[in-house]
N, C-alpha and C. Protein backbone atom coordinates (compact mmCIF):
# COMPACT_ATOMS: atom_id res chain seq x y z
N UNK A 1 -25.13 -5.81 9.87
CA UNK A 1 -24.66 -4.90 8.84
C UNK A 1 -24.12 -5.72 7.66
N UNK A 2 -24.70 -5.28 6.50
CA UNK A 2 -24.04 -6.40 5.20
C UNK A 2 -22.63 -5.85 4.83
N UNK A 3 -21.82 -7.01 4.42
CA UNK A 3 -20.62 -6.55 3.91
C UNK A 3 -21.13 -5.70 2.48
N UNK A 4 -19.35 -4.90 2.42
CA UNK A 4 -19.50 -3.91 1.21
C UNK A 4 -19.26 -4.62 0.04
N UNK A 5 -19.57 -3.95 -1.48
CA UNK A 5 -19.49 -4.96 -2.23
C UNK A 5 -18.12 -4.90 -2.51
N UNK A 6 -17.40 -5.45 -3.52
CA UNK A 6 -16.12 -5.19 -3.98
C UNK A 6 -15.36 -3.78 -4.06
N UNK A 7 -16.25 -2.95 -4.88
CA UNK A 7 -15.80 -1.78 -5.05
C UNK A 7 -15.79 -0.60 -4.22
N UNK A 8 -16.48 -1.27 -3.02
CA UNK A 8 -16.68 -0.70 -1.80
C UNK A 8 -15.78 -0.79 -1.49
N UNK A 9 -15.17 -1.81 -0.70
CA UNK A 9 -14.16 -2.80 -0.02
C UNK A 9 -12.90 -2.00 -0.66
N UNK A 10 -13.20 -1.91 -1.97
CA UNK A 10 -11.26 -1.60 -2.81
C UNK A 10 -11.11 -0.21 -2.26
N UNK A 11 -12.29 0.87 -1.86
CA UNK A 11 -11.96 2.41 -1.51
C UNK A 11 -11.78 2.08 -0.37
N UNK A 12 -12.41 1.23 0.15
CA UNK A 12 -12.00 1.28 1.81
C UNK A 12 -10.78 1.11 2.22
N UNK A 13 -10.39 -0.22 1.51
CA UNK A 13 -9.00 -0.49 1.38
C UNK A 13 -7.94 0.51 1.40
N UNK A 14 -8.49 1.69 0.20
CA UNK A 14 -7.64 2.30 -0.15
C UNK A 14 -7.23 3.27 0.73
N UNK A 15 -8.09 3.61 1.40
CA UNK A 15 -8.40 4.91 2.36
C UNK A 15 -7.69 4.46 3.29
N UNK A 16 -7.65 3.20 3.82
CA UNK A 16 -6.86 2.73 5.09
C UNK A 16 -5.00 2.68 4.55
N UNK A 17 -5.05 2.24 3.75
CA UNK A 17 -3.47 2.27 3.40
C UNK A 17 -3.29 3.47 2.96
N UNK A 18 -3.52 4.73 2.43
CA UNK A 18 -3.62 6.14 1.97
C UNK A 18 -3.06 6.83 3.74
N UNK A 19 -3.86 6.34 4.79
CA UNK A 19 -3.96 6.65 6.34
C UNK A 19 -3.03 6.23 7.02
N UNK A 20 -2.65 4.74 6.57
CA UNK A 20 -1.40 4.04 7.52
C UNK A 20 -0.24 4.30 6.48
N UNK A 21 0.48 3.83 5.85
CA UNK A 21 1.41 3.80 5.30
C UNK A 21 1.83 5.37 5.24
N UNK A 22 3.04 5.78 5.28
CA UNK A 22 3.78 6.97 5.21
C UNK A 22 4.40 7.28 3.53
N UNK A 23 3.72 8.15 3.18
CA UNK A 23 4.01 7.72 1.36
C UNK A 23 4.93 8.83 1.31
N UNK A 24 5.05 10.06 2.49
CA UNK A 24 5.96 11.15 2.09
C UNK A 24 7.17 11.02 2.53
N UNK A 25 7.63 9.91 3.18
CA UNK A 25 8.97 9.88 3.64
C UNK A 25 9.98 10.80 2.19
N UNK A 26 11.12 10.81 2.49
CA UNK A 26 11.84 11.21 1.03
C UNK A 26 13.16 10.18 1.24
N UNK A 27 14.04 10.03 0.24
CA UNK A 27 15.09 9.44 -0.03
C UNK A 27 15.63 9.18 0.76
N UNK A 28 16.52 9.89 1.86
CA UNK A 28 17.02 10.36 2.58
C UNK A 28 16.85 9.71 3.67
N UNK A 29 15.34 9.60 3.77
CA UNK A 29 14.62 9.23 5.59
C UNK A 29 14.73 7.28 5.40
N UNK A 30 14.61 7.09 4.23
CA UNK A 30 14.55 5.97 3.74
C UNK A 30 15.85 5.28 4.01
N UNK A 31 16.72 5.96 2.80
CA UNK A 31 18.10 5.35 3.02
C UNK A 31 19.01 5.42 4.05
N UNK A 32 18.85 5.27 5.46
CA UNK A 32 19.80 5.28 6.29
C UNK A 32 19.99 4.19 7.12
N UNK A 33 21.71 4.10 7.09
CA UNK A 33 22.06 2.68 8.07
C UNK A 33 21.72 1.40 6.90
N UNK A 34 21.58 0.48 8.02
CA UNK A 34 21.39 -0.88 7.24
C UNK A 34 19.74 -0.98 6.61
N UNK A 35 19.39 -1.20 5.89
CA UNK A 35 18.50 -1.74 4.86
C UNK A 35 17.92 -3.19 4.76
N UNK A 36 16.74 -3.66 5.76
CA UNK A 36 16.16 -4.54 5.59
C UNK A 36 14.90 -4.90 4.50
N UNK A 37 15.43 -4.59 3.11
CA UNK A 37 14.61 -4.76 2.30
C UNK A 37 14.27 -3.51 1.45
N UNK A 38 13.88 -2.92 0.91
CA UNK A 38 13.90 -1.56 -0.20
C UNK A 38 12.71 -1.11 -0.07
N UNK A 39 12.45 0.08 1.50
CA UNK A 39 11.23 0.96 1.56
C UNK A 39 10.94 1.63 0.32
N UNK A 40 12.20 2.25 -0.46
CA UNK A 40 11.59 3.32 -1.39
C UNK A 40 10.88 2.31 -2.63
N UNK A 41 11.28 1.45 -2.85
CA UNK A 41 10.71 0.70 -4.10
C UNK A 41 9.45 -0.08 -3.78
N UNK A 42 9.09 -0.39 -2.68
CA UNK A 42 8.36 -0.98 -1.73
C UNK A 42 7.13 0.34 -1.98
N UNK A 43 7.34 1.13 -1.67
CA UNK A 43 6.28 2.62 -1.72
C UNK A 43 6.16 2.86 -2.99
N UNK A 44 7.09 2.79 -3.99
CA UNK A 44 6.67 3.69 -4.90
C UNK A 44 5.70 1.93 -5.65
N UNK A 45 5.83 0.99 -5.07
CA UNK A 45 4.92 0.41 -6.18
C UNK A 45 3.66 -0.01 -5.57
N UNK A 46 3.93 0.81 -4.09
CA UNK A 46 2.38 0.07 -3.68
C UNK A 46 1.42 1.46 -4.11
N UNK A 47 2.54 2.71 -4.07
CA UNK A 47 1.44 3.97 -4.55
C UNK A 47 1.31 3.56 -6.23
N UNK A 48 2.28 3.52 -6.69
CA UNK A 48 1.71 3.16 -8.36
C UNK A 48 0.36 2.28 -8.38
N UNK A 49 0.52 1.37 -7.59
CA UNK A 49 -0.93 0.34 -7.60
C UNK A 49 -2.19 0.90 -7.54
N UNK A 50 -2.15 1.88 -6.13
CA UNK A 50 -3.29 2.53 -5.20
C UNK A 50 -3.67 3.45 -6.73
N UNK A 51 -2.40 4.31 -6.92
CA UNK A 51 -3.16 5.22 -7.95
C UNK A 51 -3.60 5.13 -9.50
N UNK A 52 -3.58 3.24 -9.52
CA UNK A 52 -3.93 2.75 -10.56
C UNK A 52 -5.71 2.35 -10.24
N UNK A 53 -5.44 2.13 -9.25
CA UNK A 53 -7.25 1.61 -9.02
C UNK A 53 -7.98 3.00 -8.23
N UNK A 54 -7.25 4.23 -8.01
CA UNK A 54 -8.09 5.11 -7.35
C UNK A 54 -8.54 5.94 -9.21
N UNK A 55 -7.61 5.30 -10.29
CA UNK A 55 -8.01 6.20 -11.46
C UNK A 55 -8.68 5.17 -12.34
N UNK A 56 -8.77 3.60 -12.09
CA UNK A 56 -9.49 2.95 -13.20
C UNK A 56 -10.79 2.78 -13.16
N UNK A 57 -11.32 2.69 -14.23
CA UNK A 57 -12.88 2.21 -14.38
C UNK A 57 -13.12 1.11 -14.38
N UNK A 58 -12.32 0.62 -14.19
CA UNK A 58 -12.00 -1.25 -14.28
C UNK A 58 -12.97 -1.59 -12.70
N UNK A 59 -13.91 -2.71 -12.91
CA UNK A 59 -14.44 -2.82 -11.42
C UNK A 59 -13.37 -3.97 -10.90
N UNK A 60 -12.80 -3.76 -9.56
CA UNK A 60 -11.96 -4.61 -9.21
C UNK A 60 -12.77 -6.00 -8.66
N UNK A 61 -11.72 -7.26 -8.69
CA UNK A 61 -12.39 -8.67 -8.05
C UNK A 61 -12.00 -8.55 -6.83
N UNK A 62 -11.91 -9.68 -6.52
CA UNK A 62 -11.58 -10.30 -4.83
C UNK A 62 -10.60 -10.41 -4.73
N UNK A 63 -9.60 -11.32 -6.08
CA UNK A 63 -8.26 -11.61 -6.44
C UNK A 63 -7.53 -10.42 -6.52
N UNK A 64 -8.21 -9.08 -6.92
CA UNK A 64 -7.27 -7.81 -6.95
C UNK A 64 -7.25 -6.97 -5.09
N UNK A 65 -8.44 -7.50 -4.72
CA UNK A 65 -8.57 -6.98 -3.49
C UNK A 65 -7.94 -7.65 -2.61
N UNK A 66 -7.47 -8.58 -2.85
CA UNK A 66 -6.33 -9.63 -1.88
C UNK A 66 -4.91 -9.42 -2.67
N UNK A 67 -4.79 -9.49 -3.55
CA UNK A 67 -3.04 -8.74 -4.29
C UNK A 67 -3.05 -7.38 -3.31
N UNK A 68 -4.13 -6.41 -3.51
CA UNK A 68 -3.31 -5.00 -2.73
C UNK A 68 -3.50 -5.43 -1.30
N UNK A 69 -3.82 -5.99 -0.78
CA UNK A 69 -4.02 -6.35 0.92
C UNK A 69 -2.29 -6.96 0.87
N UNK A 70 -2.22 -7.98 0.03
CA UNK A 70 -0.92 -8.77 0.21
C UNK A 70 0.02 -7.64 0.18
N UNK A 71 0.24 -6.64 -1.16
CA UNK A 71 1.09 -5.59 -1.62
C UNK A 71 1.40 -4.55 -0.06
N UNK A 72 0.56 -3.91 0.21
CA UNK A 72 -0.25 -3.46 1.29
C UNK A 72 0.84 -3.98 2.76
N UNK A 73 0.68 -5.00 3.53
CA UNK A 73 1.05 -5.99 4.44
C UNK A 73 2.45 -6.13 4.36
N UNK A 74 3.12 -6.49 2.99
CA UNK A 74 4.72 -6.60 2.92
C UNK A 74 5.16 -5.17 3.03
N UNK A 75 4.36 -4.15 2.30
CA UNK A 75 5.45 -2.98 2.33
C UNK A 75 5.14 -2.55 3.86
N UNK A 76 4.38 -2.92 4.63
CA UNK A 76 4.23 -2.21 6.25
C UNK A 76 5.01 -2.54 6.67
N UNK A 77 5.24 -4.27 6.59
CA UNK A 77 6.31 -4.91 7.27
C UNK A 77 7.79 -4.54 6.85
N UNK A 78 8.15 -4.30 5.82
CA UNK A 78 9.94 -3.72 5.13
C UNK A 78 9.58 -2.58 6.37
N UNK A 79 8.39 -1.45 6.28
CA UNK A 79 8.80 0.00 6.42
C UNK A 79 9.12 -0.55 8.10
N UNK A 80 8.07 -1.07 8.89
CA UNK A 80 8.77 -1.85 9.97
C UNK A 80 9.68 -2.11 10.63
N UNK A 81 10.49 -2.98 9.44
CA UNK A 81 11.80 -3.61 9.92
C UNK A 81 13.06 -2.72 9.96
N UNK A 82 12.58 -1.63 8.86
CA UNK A 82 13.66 -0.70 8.51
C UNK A 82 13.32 0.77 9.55
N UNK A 83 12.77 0.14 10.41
CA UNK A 83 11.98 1.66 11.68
C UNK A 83 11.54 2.66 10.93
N UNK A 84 11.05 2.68 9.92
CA UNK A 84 10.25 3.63 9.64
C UNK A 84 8.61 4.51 10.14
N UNK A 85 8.29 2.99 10.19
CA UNK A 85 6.90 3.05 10.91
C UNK A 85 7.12 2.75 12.76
């Protein structure tokens, strides 16, 4: 099976973090107890990202497809540490 091309890869991407990550938590579910790192700011910039490349015409590279993998990976791990996930 051939790999997808880039712009393949970036929806796929997207669809999997859209699936894993919990984007509806609210304030509330977020802020409680101790705080290993800032879920809500953590979410709101990995959704700002997602819904920057689910609306651009821009064709993404490799270098953008490894920034949201990286972006992606840290905010799982905060939501993680902070038992969210």
């Amino acid at each position: 099976m051939p790999k997808p091309d880039v712009s393949t890869a970036m929806v796929l991407l997207i669809t999997k973090i859209r699936a894993t990550i919990p984007f509806h938590l609210d304030e509330a579910q977020m802020c409680q107890g101790r705080c290993l790192g800032c879920s809500k700011k953590m979410l709101e910039m990995l959704d700002t990202e997602l819904g920057y490349w689910e609306s651009s015409q821009e064709k993404p590279g490799l270098v953008d497809l490894g920034e949201l993998t990286t972006l992606s990976k840290r905010t799982h791990k905060i939501l993680e540490r902070n038992k969210l996930i």
